[in-house]
C-alpha atoms as a PDB file:
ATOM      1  CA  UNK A   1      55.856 108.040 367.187  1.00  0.00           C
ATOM      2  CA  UNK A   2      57.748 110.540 364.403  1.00  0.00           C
ATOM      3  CA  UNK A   3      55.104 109.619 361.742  1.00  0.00           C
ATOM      4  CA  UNK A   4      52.118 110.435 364.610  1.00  0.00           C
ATOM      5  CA  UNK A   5      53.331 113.723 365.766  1.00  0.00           C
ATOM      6  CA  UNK A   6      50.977 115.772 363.460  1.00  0.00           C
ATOM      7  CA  UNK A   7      48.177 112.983 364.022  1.00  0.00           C
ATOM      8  CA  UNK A   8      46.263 114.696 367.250  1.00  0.00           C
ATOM      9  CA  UNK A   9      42.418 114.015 367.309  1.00  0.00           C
ATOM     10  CA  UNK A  10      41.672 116.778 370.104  1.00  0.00           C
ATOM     11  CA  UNK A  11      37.886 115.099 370.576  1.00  0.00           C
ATOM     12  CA  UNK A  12      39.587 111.529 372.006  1.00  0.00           C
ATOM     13  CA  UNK A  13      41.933 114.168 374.178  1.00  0.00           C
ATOM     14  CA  UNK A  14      38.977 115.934 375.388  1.00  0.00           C
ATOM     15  CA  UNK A  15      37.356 113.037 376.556  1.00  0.00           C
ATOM     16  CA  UNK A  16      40.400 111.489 378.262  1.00  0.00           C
ATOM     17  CA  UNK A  17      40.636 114.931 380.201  1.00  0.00           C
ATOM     18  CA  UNK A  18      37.116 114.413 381.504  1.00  0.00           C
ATOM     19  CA  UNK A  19      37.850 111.269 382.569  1.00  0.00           C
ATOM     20  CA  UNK A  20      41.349 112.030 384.402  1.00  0.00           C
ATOM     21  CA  UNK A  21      40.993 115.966 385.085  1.00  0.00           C
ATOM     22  CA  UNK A  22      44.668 115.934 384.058  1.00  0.00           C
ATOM     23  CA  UNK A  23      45.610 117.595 380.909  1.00  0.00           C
ATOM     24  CA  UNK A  24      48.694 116.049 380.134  1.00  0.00           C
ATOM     25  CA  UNK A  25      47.663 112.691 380.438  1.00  0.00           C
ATOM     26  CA  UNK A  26      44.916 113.066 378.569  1.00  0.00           C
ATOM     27  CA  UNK A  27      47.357 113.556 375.395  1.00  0.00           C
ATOM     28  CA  UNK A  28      49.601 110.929 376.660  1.00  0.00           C
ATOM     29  CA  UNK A  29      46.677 108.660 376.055  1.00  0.00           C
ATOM     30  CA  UNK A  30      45.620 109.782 372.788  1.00  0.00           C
ATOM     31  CA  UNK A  31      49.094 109.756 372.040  1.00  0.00           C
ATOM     32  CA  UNK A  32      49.594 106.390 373.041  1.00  0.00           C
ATOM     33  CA  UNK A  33      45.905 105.314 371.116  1.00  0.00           C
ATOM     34  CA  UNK A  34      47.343 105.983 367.683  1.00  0.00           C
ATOM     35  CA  UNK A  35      50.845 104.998 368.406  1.00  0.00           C
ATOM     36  CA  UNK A  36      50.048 101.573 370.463  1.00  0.00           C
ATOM     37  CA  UNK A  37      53.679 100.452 369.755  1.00  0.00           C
ATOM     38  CA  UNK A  38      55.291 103.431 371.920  1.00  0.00           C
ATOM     39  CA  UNK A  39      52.641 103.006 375.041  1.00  0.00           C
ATOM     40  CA  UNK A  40      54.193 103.106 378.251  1.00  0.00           C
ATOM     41  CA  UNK A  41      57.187 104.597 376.929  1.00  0.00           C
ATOM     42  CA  UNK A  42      55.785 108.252 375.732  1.00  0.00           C
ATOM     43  CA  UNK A  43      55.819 109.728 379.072  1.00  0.00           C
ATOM     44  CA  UNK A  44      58.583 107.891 380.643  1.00  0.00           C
ATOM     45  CA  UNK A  45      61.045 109.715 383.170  1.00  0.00           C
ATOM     46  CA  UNK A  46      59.309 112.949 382.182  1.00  0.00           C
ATOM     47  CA  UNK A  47      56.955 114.854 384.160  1.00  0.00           C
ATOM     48  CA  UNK A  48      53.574 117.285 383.176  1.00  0.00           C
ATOM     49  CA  UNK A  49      56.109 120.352 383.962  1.00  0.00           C
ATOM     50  CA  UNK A  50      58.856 119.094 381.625  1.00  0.00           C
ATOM     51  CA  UNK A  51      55.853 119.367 379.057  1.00  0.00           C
ATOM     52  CA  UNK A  52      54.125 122.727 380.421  1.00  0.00           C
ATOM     53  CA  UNK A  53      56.914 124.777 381.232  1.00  0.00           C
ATOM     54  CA  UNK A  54      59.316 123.773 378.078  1.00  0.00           C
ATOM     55  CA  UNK A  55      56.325 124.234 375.923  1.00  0.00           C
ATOM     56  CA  UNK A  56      55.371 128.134 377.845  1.00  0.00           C
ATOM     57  CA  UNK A  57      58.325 128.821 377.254  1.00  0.00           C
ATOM     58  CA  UNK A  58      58.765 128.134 373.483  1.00  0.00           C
ATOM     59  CA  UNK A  59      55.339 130.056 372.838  1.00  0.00           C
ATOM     60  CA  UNK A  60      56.875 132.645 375.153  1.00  0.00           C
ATOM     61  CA  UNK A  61      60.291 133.070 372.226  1.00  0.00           C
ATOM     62  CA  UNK A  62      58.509 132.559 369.032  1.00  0.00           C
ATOM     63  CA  UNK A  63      55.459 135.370 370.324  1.00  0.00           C
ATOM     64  CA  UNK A  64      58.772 137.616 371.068  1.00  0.00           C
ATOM     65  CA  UNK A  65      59.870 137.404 367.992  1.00  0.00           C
ATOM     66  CA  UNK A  66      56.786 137.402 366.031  1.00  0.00           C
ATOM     67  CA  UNK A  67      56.526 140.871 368.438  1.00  0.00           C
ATOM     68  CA  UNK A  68      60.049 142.120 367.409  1.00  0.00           C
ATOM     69  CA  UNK A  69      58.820 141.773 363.706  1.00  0.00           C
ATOM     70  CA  UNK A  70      55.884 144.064 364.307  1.00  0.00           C
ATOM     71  CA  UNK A  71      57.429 146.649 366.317  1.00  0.00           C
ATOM     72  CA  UNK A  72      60.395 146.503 363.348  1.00  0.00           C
ATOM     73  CA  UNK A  73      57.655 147.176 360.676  1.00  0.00           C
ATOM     74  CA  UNK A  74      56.089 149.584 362.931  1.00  0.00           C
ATOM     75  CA  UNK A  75      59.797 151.825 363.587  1.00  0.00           C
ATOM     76  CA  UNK A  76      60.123 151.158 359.350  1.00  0.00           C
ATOM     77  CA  UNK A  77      57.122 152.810 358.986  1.00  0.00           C
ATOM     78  CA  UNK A  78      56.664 155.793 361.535  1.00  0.00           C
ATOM     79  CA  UNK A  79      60.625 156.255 360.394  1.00  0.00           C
ATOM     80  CA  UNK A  80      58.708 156.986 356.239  1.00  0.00           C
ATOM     81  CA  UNK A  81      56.008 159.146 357.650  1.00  0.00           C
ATOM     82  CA  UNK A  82      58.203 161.256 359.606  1.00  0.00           C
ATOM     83  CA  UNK A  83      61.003 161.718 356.647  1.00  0.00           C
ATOM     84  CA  UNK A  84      58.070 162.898 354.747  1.00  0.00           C
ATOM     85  CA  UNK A  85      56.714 165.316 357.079  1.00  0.00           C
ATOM     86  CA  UNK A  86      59.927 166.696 358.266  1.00  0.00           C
ATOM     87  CA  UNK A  87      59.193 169.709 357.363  1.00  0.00           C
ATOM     88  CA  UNK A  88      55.606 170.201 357.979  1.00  0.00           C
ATOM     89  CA  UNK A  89      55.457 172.844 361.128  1.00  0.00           C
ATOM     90  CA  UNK A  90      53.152 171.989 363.595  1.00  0.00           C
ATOM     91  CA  UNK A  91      52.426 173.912 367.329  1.00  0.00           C
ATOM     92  CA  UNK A  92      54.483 171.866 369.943  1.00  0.00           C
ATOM     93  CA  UNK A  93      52.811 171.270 373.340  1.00  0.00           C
ATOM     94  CA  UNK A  94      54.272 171.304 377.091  1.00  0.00           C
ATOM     95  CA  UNK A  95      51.827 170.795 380.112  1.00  0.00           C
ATOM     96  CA  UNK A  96      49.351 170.055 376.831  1.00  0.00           C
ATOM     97  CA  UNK A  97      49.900 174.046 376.807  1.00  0.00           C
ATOM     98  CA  UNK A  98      50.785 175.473 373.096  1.00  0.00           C
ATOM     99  CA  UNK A  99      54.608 175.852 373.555  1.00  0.00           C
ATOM    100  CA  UNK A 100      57.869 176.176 370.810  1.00  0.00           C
ATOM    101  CA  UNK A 101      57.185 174.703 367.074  1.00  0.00           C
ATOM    102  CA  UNK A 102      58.136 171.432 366.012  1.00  0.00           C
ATOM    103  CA  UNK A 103      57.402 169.330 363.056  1.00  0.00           C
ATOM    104  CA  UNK A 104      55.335 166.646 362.201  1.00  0.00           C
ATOM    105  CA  UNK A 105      57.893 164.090 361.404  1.00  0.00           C
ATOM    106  CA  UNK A 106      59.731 165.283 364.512  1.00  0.00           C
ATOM    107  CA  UNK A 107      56.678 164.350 366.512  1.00  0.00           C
ATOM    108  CA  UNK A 108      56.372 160.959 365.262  1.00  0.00           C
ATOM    109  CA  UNK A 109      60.301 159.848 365.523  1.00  0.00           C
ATOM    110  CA  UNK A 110      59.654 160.097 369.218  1.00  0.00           C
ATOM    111  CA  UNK A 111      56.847 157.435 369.161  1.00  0.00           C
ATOM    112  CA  UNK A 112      59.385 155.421 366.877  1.00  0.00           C
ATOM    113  CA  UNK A 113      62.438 155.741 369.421  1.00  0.00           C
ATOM    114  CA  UNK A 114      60.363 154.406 372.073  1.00  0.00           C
ATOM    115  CA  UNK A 115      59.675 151.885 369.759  1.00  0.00           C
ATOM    116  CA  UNK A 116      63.413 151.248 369.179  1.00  0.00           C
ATOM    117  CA  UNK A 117      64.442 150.813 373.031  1.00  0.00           C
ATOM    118  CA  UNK A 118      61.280 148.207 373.324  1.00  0.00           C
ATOM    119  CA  UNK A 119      62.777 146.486 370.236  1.00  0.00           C
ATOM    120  CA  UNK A 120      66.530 146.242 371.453  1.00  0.00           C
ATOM    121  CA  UNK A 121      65.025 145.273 374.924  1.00  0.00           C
ATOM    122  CA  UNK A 122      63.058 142.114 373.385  1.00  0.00           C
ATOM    123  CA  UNK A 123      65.775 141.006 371.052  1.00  0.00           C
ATOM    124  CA  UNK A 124      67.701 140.984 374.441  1.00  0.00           C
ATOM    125  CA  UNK A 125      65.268 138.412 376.040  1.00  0.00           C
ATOM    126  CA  UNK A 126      64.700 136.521 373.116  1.00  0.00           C
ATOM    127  CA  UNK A 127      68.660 135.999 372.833  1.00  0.00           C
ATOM    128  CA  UNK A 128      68.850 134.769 376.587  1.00  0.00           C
ATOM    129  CA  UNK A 129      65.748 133.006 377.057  1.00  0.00           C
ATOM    130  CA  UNK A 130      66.948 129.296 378.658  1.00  0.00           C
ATOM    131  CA  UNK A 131      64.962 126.436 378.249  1.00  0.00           C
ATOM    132  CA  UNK A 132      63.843 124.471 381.068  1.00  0.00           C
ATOM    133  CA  UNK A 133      65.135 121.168 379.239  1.00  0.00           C
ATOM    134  CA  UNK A 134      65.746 117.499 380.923  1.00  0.00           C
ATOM    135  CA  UNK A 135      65.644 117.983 384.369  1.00  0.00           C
ATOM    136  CA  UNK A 136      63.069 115.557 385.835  1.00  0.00           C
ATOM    137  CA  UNK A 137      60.622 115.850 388.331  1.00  0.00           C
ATOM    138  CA  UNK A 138      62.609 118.016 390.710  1.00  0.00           C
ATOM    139  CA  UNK A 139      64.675 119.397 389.185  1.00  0.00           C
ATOM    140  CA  UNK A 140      67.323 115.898 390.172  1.00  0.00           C
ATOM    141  CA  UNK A 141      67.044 114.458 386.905  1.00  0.00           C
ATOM    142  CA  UNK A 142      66.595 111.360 389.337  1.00  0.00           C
ATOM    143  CA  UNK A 143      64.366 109.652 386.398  1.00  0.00           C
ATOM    144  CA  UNK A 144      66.676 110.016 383.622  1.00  0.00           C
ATOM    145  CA  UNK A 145      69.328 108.938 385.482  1.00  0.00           C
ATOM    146  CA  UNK A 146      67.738 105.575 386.241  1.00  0.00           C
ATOM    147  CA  UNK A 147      66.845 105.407 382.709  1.00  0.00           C
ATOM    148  CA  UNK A 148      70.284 105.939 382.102  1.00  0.00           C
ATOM    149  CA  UNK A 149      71.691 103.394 384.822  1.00  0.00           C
ATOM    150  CA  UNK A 150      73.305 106.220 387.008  1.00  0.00           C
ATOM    151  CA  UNK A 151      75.270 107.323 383.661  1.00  0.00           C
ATOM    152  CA  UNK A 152      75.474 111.534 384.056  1.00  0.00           C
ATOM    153  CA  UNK A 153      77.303 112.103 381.050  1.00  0.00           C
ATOM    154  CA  UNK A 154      74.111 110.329 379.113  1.00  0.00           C
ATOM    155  CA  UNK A 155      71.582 112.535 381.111  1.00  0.00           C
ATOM    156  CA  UNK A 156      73.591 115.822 380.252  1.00  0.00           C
ATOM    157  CA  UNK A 157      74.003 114.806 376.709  1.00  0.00           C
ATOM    158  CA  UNK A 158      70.002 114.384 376.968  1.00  0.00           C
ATOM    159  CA  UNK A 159      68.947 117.780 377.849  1.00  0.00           C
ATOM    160  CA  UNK A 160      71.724 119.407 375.454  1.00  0.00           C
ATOM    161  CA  UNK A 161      70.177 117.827 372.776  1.00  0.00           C
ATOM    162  CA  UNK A 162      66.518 118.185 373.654  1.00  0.00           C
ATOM    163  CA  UNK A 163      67.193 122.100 374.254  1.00  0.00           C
ATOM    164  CA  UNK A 164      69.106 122.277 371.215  1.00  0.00           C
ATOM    165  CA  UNK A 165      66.502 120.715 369.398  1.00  0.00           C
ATOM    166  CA  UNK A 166      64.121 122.968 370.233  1.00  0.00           C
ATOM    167  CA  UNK A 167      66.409 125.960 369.217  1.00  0.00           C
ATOM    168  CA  UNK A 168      67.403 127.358 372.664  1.00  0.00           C
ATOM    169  CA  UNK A 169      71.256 127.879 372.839  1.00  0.00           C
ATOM    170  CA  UNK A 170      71.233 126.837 376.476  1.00  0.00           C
ATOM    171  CA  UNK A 171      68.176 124.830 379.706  1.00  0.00           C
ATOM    172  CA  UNK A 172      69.049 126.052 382.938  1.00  0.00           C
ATOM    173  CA  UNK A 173      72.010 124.817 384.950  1.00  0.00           C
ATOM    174  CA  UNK A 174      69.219 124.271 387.797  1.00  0.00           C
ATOM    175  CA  UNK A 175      65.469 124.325 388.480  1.00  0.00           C
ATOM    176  CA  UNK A 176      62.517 122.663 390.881  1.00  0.00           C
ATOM    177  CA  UNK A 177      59.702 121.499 389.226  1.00  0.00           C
ATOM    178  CA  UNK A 178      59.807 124.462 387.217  1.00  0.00           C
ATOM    179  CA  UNK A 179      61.693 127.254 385.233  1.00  0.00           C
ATOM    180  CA  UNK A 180      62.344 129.882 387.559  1.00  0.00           C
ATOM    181  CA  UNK A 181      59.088 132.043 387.685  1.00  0.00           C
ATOM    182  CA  UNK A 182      61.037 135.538 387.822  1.00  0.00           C
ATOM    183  CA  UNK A 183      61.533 135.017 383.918  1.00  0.00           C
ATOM    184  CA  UNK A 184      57.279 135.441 383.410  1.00  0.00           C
ATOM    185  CA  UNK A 185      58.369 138.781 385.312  1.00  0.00           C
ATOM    186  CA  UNK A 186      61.290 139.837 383.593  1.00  0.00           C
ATOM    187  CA  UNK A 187      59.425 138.960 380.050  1.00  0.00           C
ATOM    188  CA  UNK A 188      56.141 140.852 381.610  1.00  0.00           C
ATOM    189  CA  UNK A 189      58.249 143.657 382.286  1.00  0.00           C
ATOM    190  CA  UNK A 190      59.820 143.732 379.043  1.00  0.00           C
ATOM    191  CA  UNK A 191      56.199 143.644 377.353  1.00  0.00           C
ATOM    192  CA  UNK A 192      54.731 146.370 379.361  1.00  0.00           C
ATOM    193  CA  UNK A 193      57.332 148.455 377.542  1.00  0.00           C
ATOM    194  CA  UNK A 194      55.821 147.898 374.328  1.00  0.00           C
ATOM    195  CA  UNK A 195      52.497 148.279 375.821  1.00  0.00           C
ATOM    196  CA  UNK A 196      53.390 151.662 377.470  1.00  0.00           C
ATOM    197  CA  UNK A 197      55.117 152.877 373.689  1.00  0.00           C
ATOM    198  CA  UNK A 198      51.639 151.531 372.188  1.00  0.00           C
ATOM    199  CA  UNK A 199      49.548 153.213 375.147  1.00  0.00           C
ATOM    200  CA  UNK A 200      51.241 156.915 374.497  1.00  0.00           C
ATOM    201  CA  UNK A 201      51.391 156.453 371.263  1.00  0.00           C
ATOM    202  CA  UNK A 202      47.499 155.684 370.580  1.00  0.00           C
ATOM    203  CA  UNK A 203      46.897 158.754 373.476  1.00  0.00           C
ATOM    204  CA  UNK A 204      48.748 161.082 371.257  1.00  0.00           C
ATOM    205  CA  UNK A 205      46.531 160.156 368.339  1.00  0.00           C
ATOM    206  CA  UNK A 206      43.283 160.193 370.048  1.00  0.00           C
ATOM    207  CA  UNK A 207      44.264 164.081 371.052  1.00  0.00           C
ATOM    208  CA  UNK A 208      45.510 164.738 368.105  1.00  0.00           C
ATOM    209  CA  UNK A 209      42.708 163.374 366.347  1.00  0.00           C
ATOM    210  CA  UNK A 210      40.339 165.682 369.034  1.00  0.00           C
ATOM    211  CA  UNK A 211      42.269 168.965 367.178  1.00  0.00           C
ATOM    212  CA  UNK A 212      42.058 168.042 363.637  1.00  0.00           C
ATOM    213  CA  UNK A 213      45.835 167.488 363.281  1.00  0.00           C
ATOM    214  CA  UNK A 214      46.155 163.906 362.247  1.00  0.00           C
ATOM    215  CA  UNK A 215      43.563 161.142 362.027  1.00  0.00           C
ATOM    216  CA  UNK A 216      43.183 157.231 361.638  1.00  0.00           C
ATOM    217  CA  UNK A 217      42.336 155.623 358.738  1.00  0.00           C
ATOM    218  CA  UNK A 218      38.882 155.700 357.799  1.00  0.00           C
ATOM    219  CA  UNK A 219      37.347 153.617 355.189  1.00  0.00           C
ATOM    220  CA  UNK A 220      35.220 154.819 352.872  1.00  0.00           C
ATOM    221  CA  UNK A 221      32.025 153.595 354.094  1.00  0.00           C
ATOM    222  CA  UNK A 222      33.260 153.501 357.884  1.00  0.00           C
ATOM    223  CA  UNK A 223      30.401 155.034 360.031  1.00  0.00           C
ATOM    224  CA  UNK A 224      31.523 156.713 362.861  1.00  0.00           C
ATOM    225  CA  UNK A 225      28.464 156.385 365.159  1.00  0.00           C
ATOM    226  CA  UNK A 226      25.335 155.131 365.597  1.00  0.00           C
ATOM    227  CA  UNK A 227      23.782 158.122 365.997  1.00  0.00           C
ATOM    228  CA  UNK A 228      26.623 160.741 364.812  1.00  0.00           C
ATOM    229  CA  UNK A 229      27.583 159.209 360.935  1.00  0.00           C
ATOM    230  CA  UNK A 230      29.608 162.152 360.819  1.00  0.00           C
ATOM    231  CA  UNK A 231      31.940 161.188 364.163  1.00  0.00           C
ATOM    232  CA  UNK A 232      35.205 159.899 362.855  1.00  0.00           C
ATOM    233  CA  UNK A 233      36.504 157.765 365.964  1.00  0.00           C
ATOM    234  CA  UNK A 234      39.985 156.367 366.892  1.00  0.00           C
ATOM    235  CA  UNK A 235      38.639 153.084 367.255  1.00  0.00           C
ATOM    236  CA  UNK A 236      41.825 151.322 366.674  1.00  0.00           C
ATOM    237  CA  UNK A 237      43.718 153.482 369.146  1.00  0.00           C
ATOM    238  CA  UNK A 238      40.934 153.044 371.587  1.00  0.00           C
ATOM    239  CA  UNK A 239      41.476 149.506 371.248  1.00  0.00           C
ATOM    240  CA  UNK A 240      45.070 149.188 371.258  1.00  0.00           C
ATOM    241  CA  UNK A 241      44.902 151.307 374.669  1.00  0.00           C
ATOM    242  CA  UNK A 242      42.694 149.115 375.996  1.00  0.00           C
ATOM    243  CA  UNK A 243      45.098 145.666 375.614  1.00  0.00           C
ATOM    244  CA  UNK A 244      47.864 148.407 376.523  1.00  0.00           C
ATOM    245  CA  UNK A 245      46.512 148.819 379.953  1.00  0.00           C
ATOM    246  CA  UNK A 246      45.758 145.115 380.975  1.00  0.00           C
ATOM    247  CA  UNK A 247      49.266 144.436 379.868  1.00  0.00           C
ATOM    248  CA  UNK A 248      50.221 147.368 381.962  1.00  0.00           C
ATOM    249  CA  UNK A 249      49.080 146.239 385.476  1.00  0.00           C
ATOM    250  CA  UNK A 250      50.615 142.358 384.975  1.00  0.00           C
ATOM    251  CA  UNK A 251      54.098 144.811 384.240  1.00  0.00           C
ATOM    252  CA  UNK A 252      53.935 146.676 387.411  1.00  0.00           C
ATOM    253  CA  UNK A 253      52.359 143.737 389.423  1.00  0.00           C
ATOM    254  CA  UNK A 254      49.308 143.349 388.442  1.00  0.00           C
ATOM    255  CA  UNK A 255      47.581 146.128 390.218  1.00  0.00           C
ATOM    256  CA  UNK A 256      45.177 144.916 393.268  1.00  0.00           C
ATOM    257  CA  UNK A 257      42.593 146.795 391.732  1.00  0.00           C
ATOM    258  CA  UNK A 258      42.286 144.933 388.335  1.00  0.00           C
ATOM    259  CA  UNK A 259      39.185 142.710 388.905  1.00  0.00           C
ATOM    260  CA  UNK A 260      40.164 139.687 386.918  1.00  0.00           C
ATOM    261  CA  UNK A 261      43.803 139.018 388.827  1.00  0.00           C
ATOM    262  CA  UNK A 262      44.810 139.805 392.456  1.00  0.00           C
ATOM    263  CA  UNK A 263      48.712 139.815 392.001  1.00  0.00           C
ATOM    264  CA  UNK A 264      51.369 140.208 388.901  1.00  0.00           C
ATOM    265  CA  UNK A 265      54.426 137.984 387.805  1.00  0.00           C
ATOM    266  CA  UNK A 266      56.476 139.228 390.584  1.00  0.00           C
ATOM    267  CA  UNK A 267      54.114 137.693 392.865  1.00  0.00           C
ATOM    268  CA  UNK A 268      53.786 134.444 391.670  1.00  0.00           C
ATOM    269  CA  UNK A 269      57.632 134.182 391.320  1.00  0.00           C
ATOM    270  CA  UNK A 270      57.882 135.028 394.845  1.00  0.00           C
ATOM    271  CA  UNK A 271      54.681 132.774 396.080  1.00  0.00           C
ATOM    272  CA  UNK A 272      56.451 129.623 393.652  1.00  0.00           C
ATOM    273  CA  UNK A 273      57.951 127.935 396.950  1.00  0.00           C
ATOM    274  CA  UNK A 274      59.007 123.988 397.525  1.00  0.00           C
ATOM    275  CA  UNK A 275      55.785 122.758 396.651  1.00  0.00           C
ATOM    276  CA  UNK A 276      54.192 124.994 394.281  1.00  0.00           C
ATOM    277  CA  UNK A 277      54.014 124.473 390.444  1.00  0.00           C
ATOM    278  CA  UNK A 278      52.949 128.016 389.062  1.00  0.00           C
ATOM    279  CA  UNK A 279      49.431 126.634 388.390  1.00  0.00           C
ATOM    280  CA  UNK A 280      48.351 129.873 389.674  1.00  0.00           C
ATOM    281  CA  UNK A 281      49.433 131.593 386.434  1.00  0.00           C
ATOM    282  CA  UNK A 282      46.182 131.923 384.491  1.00  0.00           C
ATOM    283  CA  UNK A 283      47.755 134.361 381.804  1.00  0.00           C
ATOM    284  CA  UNK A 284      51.322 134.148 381.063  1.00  0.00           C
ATOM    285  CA  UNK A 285      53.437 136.301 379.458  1.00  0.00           C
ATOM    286  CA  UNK A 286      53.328 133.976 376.273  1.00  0.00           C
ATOM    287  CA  UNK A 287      49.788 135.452 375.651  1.00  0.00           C
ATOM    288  CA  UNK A 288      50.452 138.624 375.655  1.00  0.00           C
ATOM    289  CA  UNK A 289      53.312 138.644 373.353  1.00  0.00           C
ATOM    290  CA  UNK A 290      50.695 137.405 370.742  1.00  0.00           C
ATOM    291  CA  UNK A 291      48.575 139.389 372.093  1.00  0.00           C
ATOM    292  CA  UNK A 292      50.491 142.785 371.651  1.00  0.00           C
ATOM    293  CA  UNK A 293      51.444 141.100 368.015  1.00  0.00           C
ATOM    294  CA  UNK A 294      48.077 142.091 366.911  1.00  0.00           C
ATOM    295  CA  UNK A 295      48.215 145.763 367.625  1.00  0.00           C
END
């Protein structure tokens, strides 16, 4: 099985899926294809959930901390432009009404202190994300322990080493079927943060950018418009508002209005009763730390 791990062929996968309409099992049986010794064993005393939700949840911590990286590089580098333009006077606005001077550099260590509380706010959640680990179907690690004739201290050992393998300090002491859903909040919540630093951050260019005062980069053969060469648009801040918002309304709940979802993370942590699984999730809080990444 060790030597196959890297050994996927995602066509034979696809095809089992057609034929079962079960994703998991469709790799169980491609899995168990090129490792023929190990069939019938691969899947044993585990359940699709012990695969889903330990795997979400993995993508969920390493797309935190790729995120933590970016908004690190990002605080480095607002924290160089505004040593440099420390000194630069600039018109200050309250109300968007001219008010007191400021500075350039001043300006911009305010988008990089919001950018600083997101950062110590993910580095919190990545520190205490638990993994779901070994906990069978239920939650009763009733499968493990019949592996394990009825031996607890064999079935504990188990998930310590499975989480630890995985590089998660601690699993839960207790779950259902699945993690508890109120972490996809908690992690939502922590990424509409970012998204809310990126959001004012790319509005303050834009107007900015409206006045002459500061400007994207733009490349020497950039055109600005189709019909206006001459336009010099904040396409990346236009963009990087636009991801903002979506992550936005899954952070407050995802807002009723949004036409592509009709309730947030809160929701579905709240809806995830005795016999649901969370299949409602259609995009989880893993994507949008990638996601965000990008910006």
């Amino acid at each position: 099985m060790e030597s196959k791990l890297d050994d996927i062929d995602f066509d034979m996968a696809a095809g089992w899926e057609k034929r079962l309409r079960h994703d998991v099992m469709a790799h169980v049986h491609t899995f168990e294809e090129i490792a023929p010794a190990a069939k019938g064993i691969i899947h044993l005393g585990a359940t699709s959930q012990y695969v889903v939700d330990n795997a979400d949840l993995i993508i969920m911590r390493d797309g935190m901390q790729l995120l933590a990286q970016r908004i690190a590089s990002a605080i480095d580098a607002l924290g160089s432009f505004a040593a440099k333009w420390r000194d630069l006077p600039t018109l200050g606005y309250t109300h968007f009404q001219p008010a007191q001077l400021t500075t350039v550099g001043k300006r911009a260590t305010l988008w990089a202190q919001d950018l600083a509380i997101d950062l110590e706010e993910l580095e919190y959640r990545i520190s205490n994300l638990r993994f779901r680990g070994v906990k069978g179907t239920t939650g009763t690690q009733a499968s493990f322990l019949s592996l394990f004739d009825g031996d607890h201290a064999k079935v504990e050992r188990l998930d310590r080493m499975v989480t630890e393998r995985f590089g998660f300090k601690e699993s839960f002491a207790v779950t259902g079927q699945t993690y508890p859903r109120k972490v996809d909040a908690q992690v939502t919540s922590s990424l509409g943060g970012v998204a809310a630093s990126v959001h004012k951050f790319a509005n303050d260019i834009r107007i900015l950018a409206g006045m002459k005062q500061l400007e994207e980069p733009f490349e020497e053969e950039q055109v600005g418009s189709s019909a206006m060469a001459y336009k010099r648009n904040p396409m990346r801040c236009e963009r990087a508002t636009g991801l903002a918002q979506d992550v936005e309304r899954h952070a407050v709940g995802g807002a009723r209005a949004h036409r592509y979802r009709a309730g947030g993370e809160l929701e579905t942590a709240a809806a995830d009763g005795l016999a649901s699984t969370g299949y409602q999730r259609r995009q989880g809080a893993g994507v949008f730390c990638h996601a965000l990444s990008r910006l």
